[in-house]
PDB file of N, CA and C in Angstrom:
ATOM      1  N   UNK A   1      70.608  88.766  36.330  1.00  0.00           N
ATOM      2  CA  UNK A   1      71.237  90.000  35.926  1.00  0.00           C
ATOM      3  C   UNK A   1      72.366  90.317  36.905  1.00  0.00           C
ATOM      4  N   UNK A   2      73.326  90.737  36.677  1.00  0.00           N
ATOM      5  CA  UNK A   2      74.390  91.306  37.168  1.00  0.00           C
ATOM      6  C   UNK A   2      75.123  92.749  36.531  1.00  0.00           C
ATOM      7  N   UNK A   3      74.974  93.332  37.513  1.00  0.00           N
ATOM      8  CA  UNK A   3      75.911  94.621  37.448  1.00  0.00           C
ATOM      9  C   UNK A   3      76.852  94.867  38.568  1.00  0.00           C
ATOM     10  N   UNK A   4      77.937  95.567  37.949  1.00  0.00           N
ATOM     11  CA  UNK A   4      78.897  95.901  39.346  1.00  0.00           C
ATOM     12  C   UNK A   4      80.673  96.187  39.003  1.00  0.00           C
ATOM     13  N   UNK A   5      81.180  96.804  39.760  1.00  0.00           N
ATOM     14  CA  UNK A   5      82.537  96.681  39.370  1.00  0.00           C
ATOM     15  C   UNK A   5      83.612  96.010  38.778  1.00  0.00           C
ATOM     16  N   UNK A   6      84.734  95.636  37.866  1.00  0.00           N
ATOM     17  CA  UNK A   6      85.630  94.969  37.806  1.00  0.00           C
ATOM     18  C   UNK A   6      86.716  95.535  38.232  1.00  0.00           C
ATOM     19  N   UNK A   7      87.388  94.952  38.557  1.00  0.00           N
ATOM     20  CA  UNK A   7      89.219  95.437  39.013  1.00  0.00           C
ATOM     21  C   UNK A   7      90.094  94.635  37.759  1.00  0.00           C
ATOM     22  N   UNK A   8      90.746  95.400  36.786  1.00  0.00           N
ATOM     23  CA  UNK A   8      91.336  94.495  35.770  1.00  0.00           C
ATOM     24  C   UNK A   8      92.758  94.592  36.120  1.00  0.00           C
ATOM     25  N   UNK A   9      93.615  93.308  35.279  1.00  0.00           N
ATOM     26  CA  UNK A   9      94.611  93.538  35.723  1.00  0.00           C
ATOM     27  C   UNK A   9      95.395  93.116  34.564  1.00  0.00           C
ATOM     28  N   UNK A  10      96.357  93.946  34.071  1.00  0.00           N
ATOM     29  CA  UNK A  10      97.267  93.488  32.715  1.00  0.00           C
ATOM     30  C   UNK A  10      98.616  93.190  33.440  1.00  0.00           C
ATOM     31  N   UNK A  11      99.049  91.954  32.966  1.00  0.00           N
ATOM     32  CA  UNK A  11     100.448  91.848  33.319  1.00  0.00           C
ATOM     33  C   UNK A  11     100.976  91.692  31.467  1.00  0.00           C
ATOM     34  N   UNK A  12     102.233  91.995  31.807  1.00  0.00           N
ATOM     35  CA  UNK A  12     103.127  91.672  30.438  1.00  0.00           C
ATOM     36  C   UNK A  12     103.402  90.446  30.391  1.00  0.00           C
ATOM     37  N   UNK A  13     103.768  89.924  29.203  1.00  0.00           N
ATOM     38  CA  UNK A  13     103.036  88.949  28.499  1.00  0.00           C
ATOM     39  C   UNK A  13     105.103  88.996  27.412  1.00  0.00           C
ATOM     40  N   UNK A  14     105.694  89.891  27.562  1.00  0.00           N
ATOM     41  CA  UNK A  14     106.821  89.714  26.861  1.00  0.00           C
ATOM     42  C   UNK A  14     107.814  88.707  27.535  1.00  0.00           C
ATOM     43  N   UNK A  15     108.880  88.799  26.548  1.00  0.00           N
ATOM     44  CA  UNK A  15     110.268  87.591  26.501  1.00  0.00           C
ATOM     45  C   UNK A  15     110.662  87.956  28.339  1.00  0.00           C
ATOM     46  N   UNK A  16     110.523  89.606  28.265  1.00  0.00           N
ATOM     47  CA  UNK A  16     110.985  89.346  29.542  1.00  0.00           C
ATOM     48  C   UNK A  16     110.130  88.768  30.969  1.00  0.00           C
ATOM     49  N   UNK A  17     109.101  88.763  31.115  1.00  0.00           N
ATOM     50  CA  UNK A  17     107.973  88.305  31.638  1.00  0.00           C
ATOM     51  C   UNK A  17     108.415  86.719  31.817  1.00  0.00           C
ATOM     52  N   UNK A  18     108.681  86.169  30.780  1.00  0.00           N
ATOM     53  CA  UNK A  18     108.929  84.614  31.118  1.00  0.00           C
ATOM     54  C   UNK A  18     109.846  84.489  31.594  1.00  0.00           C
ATOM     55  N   UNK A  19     111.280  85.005  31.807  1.00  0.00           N
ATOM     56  CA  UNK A  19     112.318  84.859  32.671  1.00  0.00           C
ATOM     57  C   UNK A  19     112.369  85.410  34.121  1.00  0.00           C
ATOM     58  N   UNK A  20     110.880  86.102  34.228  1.00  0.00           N
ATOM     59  CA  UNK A  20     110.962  86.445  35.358  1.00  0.00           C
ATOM     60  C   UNK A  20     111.760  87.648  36.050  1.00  0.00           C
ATOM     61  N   UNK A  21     111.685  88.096  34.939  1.00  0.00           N
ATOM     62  CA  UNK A  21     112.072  89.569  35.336  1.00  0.00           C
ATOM     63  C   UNK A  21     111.274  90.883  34.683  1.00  0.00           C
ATOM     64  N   UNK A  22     109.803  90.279  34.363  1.00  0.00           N
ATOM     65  CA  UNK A  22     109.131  91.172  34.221  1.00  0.00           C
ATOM     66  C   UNK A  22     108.819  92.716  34.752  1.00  0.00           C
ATOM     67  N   UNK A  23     107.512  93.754  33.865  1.00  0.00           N
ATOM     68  CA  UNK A  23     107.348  94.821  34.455  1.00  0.00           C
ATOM     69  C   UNK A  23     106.235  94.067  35.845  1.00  0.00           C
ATOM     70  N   UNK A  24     105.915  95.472  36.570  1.00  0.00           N
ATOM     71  CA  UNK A  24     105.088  95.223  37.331  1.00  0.00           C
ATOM     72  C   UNK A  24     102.917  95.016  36.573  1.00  0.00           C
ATOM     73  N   UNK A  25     102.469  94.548  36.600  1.00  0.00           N
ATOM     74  CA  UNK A  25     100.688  94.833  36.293  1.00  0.00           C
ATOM     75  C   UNK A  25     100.455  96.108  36.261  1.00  0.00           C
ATOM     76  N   UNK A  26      99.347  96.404  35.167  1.00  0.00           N
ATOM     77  CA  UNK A  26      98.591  97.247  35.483  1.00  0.00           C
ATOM     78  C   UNK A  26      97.580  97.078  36.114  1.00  0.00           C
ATOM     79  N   UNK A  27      96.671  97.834  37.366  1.00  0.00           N
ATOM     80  CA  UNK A  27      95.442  97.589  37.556  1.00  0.00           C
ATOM     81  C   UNK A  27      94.863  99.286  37.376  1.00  0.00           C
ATOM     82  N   UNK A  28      93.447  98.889  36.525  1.00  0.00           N
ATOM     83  CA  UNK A  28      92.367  99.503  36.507  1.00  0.00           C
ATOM     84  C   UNK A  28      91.368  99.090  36.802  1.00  0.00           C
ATOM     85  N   UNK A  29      90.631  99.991  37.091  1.00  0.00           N
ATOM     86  CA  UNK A  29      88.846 100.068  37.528  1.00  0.00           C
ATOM     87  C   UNK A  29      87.634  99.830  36.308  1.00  0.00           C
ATOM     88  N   UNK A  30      87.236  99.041  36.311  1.00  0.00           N
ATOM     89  CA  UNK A  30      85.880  99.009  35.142  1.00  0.00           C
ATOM     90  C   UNK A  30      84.652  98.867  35.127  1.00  0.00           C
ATOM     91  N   UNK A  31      83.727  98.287  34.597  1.00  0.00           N
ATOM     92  CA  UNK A  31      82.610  97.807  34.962  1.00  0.00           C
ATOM     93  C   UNK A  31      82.259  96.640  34.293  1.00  0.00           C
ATOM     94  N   UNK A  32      81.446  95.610  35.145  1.00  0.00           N
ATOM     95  CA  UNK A  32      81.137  94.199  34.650  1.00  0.00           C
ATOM     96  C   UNK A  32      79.312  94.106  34.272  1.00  0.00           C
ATOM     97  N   UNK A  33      78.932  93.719  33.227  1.00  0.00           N
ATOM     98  CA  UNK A  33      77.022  93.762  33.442  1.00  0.00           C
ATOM     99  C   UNK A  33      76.888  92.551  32.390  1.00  0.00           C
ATOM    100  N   UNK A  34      76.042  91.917  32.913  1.00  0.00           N
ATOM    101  CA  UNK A  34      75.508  90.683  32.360  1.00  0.00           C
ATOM    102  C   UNK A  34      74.411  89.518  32.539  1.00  0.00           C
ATOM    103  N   UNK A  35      73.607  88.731  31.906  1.00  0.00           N
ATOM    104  CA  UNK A  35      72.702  88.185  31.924  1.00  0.00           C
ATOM    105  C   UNK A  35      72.888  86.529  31.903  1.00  0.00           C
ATOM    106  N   UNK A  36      72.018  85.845  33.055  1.00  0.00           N
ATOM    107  CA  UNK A  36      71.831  85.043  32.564  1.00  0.00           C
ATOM    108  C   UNK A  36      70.470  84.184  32.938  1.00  0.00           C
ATOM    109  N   UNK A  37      70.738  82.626  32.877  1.00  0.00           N
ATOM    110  CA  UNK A  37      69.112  81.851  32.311  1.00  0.00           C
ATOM    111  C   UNK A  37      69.257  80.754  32.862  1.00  0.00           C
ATOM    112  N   UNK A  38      68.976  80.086  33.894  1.00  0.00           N
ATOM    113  CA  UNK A  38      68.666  78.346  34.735  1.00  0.00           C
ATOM    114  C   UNK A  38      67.542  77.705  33.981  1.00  0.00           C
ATOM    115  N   UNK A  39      67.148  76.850  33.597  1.00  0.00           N
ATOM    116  CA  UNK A  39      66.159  75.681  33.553  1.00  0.00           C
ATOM    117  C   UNK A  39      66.364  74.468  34.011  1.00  0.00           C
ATOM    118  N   UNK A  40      65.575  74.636  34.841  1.00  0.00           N
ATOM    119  CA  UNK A  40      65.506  73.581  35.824  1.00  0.00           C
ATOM    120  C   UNK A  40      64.870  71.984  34.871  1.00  0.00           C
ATOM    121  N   UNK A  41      65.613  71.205  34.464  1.00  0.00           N
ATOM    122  CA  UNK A  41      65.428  69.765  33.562  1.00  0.00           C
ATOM    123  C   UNK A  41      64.651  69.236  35.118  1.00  0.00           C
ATOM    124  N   UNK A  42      65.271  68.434  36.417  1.00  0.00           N
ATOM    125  CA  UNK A  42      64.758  67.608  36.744  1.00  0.00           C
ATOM    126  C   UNK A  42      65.253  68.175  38.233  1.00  0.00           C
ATOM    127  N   UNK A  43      65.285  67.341  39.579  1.00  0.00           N
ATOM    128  CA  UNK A  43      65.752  67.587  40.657  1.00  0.00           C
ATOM    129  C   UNK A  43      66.635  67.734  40.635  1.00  0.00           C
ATOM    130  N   UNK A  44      67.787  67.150  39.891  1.00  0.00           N
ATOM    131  CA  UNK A  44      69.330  67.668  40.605  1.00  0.00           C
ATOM    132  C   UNK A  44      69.722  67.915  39.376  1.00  0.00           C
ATOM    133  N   UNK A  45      69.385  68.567  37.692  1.00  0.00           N
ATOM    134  CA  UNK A  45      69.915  68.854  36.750  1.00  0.00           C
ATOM    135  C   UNK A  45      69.078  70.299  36.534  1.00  0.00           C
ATOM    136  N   UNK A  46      70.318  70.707  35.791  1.00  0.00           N
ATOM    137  CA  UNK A  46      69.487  72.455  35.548  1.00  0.00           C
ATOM    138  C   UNK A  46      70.474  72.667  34.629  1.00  0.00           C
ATOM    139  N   UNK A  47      69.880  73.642  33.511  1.00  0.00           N
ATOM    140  CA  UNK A  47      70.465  73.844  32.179  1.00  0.00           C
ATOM    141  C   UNK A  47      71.332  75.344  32.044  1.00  0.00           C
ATOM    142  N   UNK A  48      72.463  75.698  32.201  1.00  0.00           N
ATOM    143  CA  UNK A  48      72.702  77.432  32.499  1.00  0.00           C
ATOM    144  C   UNK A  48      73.105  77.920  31.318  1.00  0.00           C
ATOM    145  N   UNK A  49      72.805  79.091  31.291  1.00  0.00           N
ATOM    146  CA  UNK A  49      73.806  79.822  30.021  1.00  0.00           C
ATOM    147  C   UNK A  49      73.558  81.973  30.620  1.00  0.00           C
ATOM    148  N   UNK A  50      74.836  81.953  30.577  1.00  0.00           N
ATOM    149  CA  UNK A  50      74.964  83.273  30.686  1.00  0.00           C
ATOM    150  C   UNK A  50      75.962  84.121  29.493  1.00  0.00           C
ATOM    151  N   UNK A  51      75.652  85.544  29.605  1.00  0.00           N
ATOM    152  CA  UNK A  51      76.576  85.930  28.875  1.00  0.00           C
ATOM    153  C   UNK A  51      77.020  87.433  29.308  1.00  0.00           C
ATOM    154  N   UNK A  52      78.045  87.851  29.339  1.00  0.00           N
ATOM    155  CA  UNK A  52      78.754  89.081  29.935  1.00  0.00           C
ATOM    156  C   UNK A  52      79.616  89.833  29.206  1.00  0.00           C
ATOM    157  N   UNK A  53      79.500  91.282  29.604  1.00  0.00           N
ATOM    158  CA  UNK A  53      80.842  92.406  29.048  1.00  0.00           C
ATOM    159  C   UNK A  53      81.567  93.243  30.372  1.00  0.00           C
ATOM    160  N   UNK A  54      82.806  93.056  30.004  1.00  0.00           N
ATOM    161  CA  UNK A  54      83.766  94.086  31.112  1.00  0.00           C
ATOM    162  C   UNK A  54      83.783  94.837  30.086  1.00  0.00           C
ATOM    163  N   UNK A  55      84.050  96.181  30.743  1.00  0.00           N
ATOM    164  CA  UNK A  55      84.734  96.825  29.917  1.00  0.00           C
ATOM    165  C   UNK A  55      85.539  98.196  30.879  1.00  0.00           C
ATOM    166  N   UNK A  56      87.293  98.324  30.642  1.00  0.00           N
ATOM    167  CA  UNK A  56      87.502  98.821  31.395  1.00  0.00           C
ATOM    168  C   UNK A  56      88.525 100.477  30.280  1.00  0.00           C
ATOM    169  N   UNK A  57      88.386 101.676  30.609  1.00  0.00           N
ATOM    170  CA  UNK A  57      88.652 102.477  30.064  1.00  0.00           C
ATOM    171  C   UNK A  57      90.017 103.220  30.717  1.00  0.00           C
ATOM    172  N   UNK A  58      91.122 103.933  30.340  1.00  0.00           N
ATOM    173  CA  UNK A  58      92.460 104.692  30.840  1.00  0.00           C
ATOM    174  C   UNK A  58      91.836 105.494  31.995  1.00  0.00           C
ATOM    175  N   UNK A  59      91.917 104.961  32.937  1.00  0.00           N
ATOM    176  CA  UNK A  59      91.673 106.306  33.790  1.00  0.00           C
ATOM    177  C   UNK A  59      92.618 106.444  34.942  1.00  0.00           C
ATOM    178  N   UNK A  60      92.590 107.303  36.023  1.00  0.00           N
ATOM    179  CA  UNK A  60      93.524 107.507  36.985  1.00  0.00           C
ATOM    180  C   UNK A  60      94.037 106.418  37.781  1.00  0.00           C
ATOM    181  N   UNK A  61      93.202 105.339  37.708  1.00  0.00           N
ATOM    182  CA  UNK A  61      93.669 104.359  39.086  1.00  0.00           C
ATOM    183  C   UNK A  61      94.823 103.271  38.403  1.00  0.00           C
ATOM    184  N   UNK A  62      95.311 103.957  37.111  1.00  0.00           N
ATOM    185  CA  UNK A  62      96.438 103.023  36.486  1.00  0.00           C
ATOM    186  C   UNK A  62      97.875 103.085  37.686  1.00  0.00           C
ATOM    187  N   UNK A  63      98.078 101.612  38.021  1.00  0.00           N
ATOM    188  CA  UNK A  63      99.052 100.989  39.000  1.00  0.00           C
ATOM    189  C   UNK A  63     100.336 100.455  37.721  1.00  0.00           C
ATOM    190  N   UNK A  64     101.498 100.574  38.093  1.00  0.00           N
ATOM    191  CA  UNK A  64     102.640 100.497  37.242  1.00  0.00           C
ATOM    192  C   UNK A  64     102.632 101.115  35.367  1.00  0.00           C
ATOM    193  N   UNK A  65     103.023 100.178  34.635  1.00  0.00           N
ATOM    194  CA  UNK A  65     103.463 100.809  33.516  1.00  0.00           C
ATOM    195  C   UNK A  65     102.286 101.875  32.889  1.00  0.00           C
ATOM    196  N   UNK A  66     102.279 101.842  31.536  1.00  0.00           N
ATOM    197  CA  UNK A  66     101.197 102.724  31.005  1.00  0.00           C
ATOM    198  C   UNK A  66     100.400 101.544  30.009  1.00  0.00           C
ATOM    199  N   UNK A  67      99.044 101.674  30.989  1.00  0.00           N
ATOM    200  CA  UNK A  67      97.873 101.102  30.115  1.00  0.00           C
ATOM    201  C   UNK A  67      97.582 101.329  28.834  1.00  0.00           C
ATOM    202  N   UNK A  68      96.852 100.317  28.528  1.00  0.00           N
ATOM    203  CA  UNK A  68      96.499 100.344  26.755  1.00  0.00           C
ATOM    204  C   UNK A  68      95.500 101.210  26.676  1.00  0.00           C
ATOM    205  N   UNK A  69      94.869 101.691  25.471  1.00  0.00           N
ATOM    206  CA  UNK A  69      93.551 102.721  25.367  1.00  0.00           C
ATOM    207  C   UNK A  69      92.549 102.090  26.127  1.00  0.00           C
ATOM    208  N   UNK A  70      92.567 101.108  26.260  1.00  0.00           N
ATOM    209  CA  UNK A  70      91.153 100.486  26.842  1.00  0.00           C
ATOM    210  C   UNK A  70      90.988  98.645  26.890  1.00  0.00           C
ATOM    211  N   UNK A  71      90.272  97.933  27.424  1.00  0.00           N
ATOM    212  CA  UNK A  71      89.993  96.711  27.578  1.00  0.00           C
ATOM    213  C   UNK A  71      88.447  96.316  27.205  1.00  0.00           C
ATOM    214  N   UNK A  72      87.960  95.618  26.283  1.00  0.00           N
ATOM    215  CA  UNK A  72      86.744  95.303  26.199  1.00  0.00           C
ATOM    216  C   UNK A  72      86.751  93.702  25.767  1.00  0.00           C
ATOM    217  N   UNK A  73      85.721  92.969  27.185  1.00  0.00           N
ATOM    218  CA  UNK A  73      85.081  91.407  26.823  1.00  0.00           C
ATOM    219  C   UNK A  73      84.668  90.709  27.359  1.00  0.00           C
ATOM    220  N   UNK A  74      83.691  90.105  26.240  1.00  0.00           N
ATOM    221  CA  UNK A  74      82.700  89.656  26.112  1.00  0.00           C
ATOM    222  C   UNK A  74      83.287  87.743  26.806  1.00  0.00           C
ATOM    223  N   UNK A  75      81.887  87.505  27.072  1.00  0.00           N
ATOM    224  CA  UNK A  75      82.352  86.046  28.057  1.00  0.00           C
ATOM    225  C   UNK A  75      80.973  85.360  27.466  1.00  0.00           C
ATOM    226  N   UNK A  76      80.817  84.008  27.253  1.00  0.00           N
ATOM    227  CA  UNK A  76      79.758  83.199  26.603  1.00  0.00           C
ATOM    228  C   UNK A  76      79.704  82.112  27.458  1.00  0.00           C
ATOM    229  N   UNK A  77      79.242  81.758  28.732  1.00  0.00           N
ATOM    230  CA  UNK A  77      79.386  80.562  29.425  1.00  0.00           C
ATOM    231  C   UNK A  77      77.958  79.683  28.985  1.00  0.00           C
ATOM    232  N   UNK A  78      77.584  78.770  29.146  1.00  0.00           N
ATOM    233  CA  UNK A  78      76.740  77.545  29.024  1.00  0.00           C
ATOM    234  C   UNK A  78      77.363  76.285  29.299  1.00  0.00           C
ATOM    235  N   UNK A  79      75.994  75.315  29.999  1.00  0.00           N
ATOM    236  CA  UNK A  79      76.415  73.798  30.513  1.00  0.00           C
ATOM    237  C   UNK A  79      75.111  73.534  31.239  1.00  0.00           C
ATOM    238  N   UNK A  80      75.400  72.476  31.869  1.00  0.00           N
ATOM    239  CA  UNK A  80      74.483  71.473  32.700  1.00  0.00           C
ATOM    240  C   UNK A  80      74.924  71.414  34.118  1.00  0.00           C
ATOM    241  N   UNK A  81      74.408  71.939  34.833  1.00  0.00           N
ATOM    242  CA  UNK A  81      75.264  71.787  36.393  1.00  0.00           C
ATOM    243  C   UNK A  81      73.969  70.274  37.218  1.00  0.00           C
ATOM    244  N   UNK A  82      74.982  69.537  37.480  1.00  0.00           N
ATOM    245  CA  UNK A  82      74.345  68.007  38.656  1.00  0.00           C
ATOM    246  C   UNK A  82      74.471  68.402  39.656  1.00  0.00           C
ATOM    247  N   UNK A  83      73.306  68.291  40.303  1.00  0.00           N
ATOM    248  CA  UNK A  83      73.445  68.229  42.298  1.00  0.00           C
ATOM    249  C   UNK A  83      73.693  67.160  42.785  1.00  0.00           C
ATOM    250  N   UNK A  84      74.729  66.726  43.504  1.00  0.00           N
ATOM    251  CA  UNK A  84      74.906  65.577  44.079  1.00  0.00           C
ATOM    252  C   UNK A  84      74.956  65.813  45.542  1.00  0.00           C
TER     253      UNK A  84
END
């Protein structure tokens, strides 16, 4: 289980952004909470899968332009991690 802060950060993403003369990021404050699951297959193999939500809302700690209504997402990780 995990709970705890996120720090998000929007940069622009427009025509002007790729020439490098973009705006500055936004950063906001959010929160991160999520679950996950190990099974241990053998000595050095183990099976993972987790899954998570940020979610970050308009509030005061907006840094440069003007933020969107809000940020919400979801993350689906799974795999096999080897110990070598």
């Amino acid at each position: 289980m995990t709970v705890g802060p996120a720090l998000i950060v929007n940069e622009s993403d427009s025509i002007a952004a790729l020439s490098g003369s973009g705006a500055d990021p936004a950063v906001r404050l959010g929160a991160k909470v999520g679950a996950g699951l190990n099974w241990r297959l053998g000595k050095d193999t183990t099976l993972f899968g987790a899954y998570g939500f940020t979610t970050a809302g308009p509030d005061k700690l907006t840094v440069g332009p003007k933020s969107p209504a809000g940020d919400t997402g979801f993350d689906l990780m799974y795999g096999v991690r080897f110990r070598y």
